[in-house]
C-alpha atoms as a PDB file:
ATOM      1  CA  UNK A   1     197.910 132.161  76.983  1.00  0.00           C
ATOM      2  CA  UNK A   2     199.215 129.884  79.770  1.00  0.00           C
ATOM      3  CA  UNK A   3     200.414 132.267  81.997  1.00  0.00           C
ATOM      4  CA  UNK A   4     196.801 134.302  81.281  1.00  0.00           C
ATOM      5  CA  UNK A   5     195.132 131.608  82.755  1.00  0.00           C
ATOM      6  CA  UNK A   6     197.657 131.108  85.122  1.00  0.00           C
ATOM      7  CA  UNK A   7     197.232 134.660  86.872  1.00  0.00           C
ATOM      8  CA  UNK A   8     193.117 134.725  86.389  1.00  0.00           C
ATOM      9  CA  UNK A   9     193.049 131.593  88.375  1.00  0.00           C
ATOM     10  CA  UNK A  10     195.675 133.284  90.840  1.00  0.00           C
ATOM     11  CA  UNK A  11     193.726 136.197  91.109  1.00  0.00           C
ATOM     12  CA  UNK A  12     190.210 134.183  91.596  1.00  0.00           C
ATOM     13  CA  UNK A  13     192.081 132.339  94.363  1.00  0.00           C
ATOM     14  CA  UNK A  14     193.423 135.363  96.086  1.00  0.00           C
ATOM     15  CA  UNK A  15     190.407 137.398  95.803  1.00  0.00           C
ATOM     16  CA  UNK A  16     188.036 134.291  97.530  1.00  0.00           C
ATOM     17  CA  UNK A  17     190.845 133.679 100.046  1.00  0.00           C
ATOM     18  CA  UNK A  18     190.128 137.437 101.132  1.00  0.00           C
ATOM     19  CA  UNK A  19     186.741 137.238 101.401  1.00  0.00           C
ATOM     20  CA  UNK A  20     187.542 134.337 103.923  1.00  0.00           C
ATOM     21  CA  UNK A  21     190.346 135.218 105.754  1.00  0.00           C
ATOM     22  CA  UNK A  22     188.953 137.790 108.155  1.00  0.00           C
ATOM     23  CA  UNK A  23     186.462 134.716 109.690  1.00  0.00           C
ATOM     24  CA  UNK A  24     188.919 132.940 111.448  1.00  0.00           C
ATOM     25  CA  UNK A  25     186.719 129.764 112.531  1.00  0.00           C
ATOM     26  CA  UNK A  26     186.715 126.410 110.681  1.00  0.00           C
ATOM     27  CA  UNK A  27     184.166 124.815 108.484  1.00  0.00           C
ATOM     28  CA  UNK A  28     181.974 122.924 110.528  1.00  0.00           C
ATOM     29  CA  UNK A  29     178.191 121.641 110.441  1.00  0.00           C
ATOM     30  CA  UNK A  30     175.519 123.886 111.906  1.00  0.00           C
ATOM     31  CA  UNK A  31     172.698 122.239 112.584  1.00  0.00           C
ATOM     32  CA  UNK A  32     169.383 125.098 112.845  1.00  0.00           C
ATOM     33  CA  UNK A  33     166.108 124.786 114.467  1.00  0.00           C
ATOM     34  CA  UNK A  34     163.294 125.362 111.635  1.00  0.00           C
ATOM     35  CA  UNK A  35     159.882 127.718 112.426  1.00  0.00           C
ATOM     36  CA  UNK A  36     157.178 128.688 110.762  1.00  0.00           C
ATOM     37  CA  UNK A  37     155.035 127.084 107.896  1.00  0.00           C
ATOM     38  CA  UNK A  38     154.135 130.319 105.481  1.00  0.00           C
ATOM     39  CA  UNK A  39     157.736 131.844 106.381  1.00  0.00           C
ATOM     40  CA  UNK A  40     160.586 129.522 107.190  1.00  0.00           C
ATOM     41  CA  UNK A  41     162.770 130.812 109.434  1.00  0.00           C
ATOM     42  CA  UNK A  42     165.754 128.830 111.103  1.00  0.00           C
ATOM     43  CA  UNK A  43     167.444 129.293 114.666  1.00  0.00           C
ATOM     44  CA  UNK A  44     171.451 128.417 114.675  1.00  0.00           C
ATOM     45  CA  UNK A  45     171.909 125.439 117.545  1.00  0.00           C
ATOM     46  CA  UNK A  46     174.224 127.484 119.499  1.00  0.00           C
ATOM     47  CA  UNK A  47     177.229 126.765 121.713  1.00  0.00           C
ATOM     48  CA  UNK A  48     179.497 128.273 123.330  1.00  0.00           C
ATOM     49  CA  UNK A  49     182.607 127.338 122.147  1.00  0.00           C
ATOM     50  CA  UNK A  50     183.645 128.201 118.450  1.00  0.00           C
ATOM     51  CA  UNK A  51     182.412 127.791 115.541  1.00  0.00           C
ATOM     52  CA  UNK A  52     179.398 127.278 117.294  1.00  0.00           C
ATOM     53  CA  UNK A  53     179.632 130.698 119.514  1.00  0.00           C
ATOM     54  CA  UNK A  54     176.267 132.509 117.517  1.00  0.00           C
ATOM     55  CA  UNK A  55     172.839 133.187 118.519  1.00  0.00           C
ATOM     56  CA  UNK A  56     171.790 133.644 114.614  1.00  0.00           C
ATOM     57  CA  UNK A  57     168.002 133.759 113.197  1.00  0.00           C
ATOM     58  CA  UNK A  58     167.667 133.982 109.782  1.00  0.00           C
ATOM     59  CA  UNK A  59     164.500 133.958 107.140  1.00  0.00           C
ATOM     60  CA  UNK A  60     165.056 130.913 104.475  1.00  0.00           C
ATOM     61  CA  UNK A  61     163.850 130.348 101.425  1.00  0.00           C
ATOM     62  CA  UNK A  62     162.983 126.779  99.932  1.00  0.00           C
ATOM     63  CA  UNK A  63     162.439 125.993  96.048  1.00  0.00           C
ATOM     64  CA  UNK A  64     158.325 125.688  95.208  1.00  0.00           C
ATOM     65  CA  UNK A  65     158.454 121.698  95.260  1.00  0.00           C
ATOM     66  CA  UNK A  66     160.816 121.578  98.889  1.00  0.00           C
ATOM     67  CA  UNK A  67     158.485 124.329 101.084  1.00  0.00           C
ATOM     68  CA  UNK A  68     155.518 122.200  99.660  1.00  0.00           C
ATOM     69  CA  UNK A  69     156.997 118.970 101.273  1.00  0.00           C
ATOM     70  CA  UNK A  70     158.283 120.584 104.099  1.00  0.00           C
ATOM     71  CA  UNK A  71     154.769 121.900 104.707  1.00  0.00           C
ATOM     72  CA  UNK A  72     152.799 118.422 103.957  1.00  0.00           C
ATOM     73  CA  UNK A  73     154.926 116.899 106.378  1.00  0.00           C
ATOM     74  CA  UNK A  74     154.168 119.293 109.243  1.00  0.00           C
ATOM     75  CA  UNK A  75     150.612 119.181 108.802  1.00  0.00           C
ATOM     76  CA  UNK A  76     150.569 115.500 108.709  1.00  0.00           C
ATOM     77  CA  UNK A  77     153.017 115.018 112.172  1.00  0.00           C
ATOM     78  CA  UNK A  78     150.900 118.040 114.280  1.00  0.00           C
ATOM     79  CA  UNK A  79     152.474 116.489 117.439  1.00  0.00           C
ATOM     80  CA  UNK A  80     156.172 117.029 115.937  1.00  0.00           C
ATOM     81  CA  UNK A  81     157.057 120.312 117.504  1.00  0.00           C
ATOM     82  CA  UNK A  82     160.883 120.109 116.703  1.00  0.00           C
ATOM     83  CA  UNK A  83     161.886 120.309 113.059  1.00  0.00           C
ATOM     84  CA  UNK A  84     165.673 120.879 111.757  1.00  0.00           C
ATOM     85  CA  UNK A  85     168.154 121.208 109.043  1.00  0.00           C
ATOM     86  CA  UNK A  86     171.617 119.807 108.722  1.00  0.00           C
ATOM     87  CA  UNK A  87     173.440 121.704 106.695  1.00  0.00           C
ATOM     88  CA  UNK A  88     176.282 120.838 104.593  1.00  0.00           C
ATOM     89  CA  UNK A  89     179.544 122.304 106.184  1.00  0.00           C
ATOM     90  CA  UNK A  90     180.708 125.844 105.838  1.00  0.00           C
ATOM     91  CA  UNK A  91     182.348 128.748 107.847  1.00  0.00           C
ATOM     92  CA  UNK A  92     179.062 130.094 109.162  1.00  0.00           C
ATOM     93  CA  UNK A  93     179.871 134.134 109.238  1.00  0.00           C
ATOM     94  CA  UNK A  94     181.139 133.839 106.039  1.00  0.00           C
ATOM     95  CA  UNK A  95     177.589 131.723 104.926  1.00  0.00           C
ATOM     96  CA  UNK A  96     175.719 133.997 106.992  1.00  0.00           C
ATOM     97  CA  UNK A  97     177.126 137.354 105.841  1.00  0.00           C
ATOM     98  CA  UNK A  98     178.232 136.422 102.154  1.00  0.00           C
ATOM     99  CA  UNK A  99     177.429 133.386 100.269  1.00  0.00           C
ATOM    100  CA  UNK A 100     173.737 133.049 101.425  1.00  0.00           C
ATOM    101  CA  UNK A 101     172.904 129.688  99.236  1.00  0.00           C
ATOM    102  CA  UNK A 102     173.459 126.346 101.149  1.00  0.00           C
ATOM    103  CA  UNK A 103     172.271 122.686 100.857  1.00  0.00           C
ATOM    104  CA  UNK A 104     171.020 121.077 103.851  1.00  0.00           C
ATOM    105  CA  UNK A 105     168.877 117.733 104.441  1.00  0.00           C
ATOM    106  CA  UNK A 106     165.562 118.821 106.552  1.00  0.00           C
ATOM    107  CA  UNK A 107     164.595 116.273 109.590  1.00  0.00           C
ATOM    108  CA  UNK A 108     161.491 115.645 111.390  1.00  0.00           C
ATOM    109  CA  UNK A 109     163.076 115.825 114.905  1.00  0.00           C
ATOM    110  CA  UNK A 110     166.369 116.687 116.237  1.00  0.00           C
ATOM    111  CA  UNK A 111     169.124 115.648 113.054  1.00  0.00           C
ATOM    112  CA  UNK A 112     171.423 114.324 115.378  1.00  0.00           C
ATOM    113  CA  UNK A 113     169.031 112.607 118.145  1.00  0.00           C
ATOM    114  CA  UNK A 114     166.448 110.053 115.991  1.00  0.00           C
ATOM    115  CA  UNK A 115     164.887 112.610 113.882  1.00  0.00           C
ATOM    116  CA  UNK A 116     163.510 111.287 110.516  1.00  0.00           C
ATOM    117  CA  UNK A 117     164.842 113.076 107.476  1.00  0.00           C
ATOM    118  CA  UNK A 118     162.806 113.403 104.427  1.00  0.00           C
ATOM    119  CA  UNK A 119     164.149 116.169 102.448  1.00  0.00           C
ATOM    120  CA  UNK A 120     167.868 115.122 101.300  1.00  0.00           C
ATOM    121  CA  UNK A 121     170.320 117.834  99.674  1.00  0.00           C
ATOM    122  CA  UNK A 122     167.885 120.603  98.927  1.00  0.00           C
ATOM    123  CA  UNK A 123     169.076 123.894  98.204  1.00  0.00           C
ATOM    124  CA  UNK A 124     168.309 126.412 100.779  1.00  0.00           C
ATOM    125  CA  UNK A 125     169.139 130.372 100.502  1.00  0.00           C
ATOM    126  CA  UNK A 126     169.215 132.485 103.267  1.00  0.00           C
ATOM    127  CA  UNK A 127     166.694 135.538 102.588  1.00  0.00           C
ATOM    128  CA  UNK A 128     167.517 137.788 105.532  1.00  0.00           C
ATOM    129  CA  UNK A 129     169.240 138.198 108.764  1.00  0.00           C
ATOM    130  CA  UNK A 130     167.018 138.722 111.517  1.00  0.00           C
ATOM    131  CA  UNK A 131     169.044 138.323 114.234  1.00  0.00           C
ATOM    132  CA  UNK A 132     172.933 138.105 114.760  1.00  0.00           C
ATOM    133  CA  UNK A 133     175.455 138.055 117.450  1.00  0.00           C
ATOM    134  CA  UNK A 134     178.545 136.047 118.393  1.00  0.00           C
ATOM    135  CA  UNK A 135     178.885 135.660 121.921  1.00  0.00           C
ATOM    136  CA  UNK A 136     181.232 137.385 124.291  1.00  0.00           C
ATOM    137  CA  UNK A 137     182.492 135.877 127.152  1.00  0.00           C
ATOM    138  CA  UNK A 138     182.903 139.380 128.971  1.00  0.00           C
ATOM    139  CA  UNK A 139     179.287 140.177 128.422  1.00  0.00           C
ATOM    140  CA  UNK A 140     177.287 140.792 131.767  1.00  0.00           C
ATOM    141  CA  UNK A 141     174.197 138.303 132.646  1.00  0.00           C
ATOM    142  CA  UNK A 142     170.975 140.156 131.894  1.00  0.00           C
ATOM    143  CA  UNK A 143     169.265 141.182 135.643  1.00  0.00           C
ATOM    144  CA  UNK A 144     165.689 140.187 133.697  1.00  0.00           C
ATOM    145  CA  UNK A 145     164.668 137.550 131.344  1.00  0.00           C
ATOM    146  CA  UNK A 146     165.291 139.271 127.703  1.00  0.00           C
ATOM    147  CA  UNK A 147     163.159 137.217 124.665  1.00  0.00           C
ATOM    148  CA  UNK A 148     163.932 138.171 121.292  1.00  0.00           C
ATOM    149  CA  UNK A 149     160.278 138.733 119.246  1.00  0.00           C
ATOM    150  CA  UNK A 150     159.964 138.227 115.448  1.00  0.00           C
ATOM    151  CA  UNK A 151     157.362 136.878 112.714  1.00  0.00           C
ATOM    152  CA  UNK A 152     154.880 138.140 111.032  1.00  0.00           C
ATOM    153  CA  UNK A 153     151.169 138.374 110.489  1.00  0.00           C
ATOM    154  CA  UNK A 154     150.765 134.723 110.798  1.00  0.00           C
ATOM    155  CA  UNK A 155     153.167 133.723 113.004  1.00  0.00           C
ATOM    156  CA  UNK A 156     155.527 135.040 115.561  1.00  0.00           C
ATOM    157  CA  UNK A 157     158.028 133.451 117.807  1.00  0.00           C
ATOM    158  CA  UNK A 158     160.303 134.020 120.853  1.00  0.00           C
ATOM    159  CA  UNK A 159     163.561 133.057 121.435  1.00  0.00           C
ATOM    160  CA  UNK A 160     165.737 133.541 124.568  1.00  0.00           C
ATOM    161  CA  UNK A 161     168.431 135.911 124.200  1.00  0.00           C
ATOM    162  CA  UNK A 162     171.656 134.194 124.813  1.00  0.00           C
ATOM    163  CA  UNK A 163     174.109 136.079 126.616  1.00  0.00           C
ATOM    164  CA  UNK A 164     176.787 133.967 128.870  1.00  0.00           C
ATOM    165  CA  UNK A 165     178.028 130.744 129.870  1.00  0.00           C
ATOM    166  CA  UNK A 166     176.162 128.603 131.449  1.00  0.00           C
ATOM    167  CA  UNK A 167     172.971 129.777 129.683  1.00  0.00           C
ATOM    168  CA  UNK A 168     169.763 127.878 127.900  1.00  0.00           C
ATOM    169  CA  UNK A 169     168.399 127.736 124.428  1.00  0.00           C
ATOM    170  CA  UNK A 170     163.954 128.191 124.079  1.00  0.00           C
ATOM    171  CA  UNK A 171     161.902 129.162 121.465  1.00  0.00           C
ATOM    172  CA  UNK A 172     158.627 129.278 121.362  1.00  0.00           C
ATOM    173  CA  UNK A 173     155.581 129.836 118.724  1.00  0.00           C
ATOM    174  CA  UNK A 174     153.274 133.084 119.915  1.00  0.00           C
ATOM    175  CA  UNK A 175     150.518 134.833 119.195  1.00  0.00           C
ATOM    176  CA  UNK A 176     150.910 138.894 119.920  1.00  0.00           C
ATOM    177  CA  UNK A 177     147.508 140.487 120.859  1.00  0.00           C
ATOM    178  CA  UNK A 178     148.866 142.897 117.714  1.00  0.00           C
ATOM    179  CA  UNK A 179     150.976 141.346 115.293  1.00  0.00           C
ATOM    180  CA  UNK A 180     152.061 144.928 114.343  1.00  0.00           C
ATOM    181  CA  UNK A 181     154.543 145.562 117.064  1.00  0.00           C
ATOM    182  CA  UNK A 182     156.418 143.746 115.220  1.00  0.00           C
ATOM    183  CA  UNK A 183     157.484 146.855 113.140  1.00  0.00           C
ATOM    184  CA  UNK A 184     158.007 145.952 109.089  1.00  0.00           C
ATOM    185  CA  UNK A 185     161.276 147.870 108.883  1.00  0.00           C
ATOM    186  CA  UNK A 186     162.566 145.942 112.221  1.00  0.00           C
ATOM    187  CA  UNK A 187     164.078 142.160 111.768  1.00  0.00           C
ATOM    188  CA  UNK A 188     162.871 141.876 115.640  1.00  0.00           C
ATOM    189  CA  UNK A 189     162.249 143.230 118.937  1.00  0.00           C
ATOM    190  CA  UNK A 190     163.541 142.846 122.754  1.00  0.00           C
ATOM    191  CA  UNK A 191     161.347 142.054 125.345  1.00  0.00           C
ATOM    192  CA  UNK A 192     162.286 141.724 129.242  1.00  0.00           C
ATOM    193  CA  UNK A 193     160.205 139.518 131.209  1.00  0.00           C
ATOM    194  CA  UNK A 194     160.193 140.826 134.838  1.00  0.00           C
ATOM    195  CA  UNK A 195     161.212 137.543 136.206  1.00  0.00           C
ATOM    196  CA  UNK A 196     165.000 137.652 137.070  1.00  0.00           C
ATOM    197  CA  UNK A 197     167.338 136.112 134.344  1.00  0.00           C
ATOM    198  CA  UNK A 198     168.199 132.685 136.815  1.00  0.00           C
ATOM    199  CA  UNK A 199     168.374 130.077 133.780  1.00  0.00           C
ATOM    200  CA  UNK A 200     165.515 129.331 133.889  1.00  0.00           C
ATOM    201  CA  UNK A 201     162.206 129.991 131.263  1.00  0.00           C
ATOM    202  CA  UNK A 202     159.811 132.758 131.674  1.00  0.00           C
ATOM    203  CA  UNK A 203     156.934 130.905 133.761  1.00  0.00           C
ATOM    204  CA  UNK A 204     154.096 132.649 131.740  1.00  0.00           C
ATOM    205  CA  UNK A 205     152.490 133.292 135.619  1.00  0.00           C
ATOM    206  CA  UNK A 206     152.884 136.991 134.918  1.00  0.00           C
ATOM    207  CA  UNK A 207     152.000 139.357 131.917  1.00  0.00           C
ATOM    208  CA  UNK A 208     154.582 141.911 132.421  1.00  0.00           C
ATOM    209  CA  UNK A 209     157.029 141.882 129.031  1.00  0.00           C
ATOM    210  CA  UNK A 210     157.932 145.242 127.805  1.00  0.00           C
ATOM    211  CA  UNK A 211     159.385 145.908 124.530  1.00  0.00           C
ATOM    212  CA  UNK A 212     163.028 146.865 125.573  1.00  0.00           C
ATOM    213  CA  UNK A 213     163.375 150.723 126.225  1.00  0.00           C
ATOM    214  CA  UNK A 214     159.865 151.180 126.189  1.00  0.00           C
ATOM    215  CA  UNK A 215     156.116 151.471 128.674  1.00  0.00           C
ATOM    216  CA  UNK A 216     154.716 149.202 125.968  1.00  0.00           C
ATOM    217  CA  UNK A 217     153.613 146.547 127.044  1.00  0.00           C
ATOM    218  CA  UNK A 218     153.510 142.863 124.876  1.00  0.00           C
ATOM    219  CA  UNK A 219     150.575 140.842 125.487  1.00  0.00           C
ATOM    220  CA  UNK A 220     150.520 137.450 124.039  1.00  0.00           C
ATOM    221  CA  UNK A 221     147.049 135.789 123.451  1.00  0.00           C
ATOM    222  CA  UNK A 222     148.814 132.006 122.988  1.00  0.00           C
ATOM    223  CA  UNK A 223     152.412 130.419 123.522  1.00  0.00           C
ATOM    224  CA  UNK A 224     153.610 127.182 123.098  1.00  0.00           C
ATOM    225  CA  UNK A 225     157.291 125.987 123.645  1.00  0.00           C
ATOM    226  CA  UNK A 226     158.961 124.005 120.286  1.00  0.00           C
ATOM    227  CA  UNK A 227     162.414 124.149 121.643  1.00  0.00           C
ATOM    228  CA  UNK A 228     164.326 124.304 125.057  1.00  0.00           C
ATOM    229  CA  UNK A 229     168.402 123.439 125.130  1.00  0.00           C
ATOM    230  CA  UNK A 230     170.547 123.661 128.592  1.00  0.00           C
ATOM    231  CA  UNK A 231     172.902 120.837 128.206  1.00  0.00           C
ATOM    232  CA  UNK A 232     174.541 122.256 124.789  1.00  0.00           C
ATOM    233  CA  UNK A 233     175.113 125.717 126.601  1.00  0.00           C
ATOM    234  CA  UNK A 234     176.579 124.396 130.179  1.00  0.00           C
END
């Protein structure tokens, strides 16, 4: 019976090692951006050296009694345009891509610059990938500004597509003259502002934002900018 045990708790070992092993980066916090009030969805706080090297948007999903606080709070603190989560620590691929259920604390503010947390250890499972990439340092600049689109009915939200060092980190909260380019069996879409990708955000002086390989044109009715990051991504 000993040596049953024995090799079941070998082979449980073994078996999670291998789930592990092919993400070579280290367990580390990753702190994420929080949107939305009906959906939650979170934006990794990117950098670009590892573990940090991931543009990754994700839908969460909050127990019944946590997405009511979460949403008290942001109607009572309309001004606070930056909310977060600091998660405990974990290899973020493998989070990401296998064990989906985290627990995080959830801060009015930036978690590591004076925010004010008022959710402590809640349990938080990720609900979908909407958008995932680890960053390449051979990758080529973009010529045009490219904005990643995604949301829903009630909400939508842009954030800058992240391609190369030195680069910056915005999102902002939208409204799409038609919600329903935002196709239900897409995560997201690309659009390319025609204002040339210099590091800087899309000035909003022109309407011209295409959804990528397409004439369509987006038009957005409202925009408002919750987040913008340089010094993180020099």
């Amino acid at each position: 019976m000993k040596y049953i045990s024995l090799f079941i708790l070998l082979l449980t070992f073994n078996t999670a090692y291998s789930q592990h092993s092919h993400y070579p980066d280290k367990p580390n916090t990753h702190g994420m951006l929080l949107m939305g009030k009906e959906t939650v969805y979170a934006e990794h706080l990117p950098m670009f050296h590892t573990p940090h090297d991931y543009q990754i948007i994700l839908e969460l999903e909050f127990s019944k009694e946590d997405i009511e606080m979460y949403r008290k709070d942001r109607v009572a603190h309309p001004k606070e345009l930056v909310y977060t989560i600091e998660p405990e620590t974990f290899v973020l691929p493998q989070m990401v891509n296998h064990t989906k259920v985290f627990k995080a604390n959830v801060y009015r503010g930036h978690f590591e610059r004076g925010g004010v947390k008022f959710l402590d250890t809640i349990t938080v499972k990720i609900k979908k990938i909407v958008y995932y990439k680890q960053f390449d340092k051979n990758e080529q600049r973009p010529e045009h500004l490219k904005y990643i689109l995604f949301g829903n009915k009630k909400e939508q939200f842009l954030s800058h597509l992240i391609s190369k060092k030195p680069d910056f980190n915005e999102v902002l909260a939208v409204q799409l003259s038609n919600w329903k380019m935002i196709p239900s069996n897409e995560s997201y879409q690309l659009i390319v502002f025609g204002e040339k990708e210099s590091r800087k955000p899309f000035s909003w002086k022109k309407s011209d934002a295409l959804i990528l390989g397409t004439d369509q044109q987006a038009v957005f009715k409202k925009h408002k900018q919750l987040y913008l990051e340089l010094g993180d991504l020099d």
